[in-house]
Protein backbone atom coordinates (compact mmCIF):
# COMPACT_ATOMS: atom_id res chain seq x y z
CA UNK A 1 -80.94 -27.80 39.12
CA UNK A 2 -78.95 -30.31 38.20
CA UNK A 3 -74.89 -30.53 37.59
CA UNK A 4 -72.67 -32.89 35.86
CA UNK A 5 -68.82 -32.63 36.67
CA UNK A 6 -66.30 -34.04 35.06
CA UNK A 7 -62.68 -34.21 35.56
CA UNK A 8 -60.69 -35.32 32.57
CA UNK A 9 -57.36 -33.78 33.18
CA UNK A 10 -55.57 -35.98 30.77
CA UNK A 11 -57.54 -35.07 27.70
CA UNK A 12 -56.78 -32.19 25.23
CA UNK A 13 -58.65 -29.58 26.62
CA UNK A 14 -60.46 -29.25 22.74
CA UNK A 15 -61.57 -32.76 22.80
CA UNK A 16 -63.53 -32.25 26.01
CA UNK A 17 -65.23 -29.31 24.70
CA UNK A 18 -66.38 -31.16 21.30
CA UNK A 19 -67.23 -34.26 23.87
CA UNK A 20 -69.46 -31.75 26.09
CA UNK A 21 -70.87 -30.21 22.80
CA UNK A 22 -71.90 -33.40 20.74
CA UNK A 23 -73.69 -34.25 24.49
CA UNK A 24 -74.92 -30.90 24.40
CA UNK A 25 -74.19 -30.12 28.33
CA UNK A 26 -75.99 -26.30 28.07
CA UNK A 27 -72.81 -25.07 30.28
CA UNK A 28 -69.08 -25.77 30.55
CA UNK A 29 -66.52 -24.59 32.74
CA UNK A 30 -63.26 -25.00 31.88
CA UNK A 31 -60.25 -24.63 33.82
CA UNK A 32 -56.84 -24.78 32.68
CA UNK A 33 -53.44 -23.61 33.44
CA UNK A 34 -53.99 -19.95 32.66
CA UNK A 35 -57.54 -19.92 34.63
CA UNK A 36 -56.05 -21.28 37.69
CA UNK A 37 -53.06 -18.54 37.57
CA UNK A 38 -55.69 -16.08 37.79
CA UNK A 39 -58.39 -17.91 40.04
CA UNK A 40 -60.61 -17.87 37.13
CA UNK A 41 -62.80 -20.05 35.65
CA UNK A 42 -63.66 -19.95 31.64
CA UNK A 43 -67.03 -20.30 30.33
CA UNK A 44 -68.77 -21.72 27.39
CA UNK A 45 -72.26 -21.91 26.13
CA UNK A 46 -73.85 -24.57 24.29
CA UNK A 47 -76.00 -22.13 22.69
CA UNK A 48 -73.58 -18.91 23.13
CA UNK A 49 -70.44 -20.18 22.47
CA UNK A 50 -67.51 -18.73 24.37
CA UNK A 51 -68.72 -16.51 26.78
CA UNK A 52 -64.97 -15.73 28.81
CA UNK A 53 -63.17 -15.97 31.12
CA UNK A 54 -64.89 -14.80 34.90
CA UNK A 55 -63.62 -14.90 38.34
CA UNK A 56 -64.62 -17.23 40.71
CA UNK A 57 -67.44 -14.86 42.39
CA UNK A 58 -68.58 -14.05 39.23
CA UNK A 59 -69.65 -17.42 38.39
CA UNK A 60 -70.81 -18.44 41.40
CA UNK A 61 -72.98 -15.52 41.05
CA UNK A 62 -74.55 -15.90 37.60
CA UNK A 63 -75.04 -19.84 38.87
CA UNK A 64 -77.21 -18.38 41.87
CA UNK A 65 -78.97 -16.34 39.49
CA UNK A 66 -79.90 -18.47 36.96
CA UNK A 67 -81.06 -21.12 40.13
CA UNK A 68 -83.27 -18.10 41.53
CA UNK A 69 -84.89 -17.52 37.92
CA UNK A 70 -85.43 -21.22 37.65
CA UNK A 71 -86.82 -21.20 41.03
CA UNK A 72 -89.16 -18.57 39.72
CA UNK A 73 -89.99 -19.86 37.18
CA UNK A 74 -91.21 -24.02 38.17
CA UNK A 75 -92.75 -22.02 41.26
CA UNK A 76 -95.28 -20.33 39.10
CA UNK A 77 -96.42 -22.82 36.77
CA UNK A 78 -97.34 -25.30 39.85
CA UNK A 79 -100.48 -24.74 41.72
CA UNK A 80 -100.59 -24.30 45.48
CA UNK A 81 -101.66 -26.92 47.91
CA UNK A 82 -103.75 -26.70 50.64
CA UNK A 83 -101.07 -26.22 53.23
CA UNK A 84 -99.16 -23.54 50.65
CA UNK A 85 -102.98 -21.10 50.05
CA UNK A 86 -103.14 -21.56 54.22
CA UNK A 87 -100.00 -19.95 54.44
CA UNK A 88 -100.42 -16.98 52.51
């Protein structure tokens, strides 16, 4: 998995999500004034659009689960070495 992060605190908040949309970056999380008030994060889907606003845990645990199904996932398409079929 792979994450980009980028902190552009002096830009309209609108022109970084057009930015992260035209480089079509598959998640955004956006935190502003109102999102740090509440220890929340808001959350936007290149595909989904606006998706809202979650807590902190709540992120953290959709990231862990989308990790575990790519996990999954690459794990099953790749054959097992030597070592791996030993193991089992």
């Amino acid at each position: 998995m792979f994450a980009r992060i980028d902190f552009k605190a002096l830009e309209p908040e609108i022109e970084k999500i057009r930015e992260a949309q035209l480089e079509k970056v598959p998640y955004m999380l956006v935190i502003g004034e109102k999102e740090m008030a509440a220890n929340a994060v808001a959350v936007r889907s290149r595909k989904e659009g606006d998706l809202g606003v979650m807590k902190q845990d709540e992120v953290v645990a959709k990231l862990n689960e989308m990790w575990d199904a790519l996990n999954k996932k690459s794990s099953a398409e790749k054959p097992l070495t030597e070592q791996q079929k030993q193991n089992v």
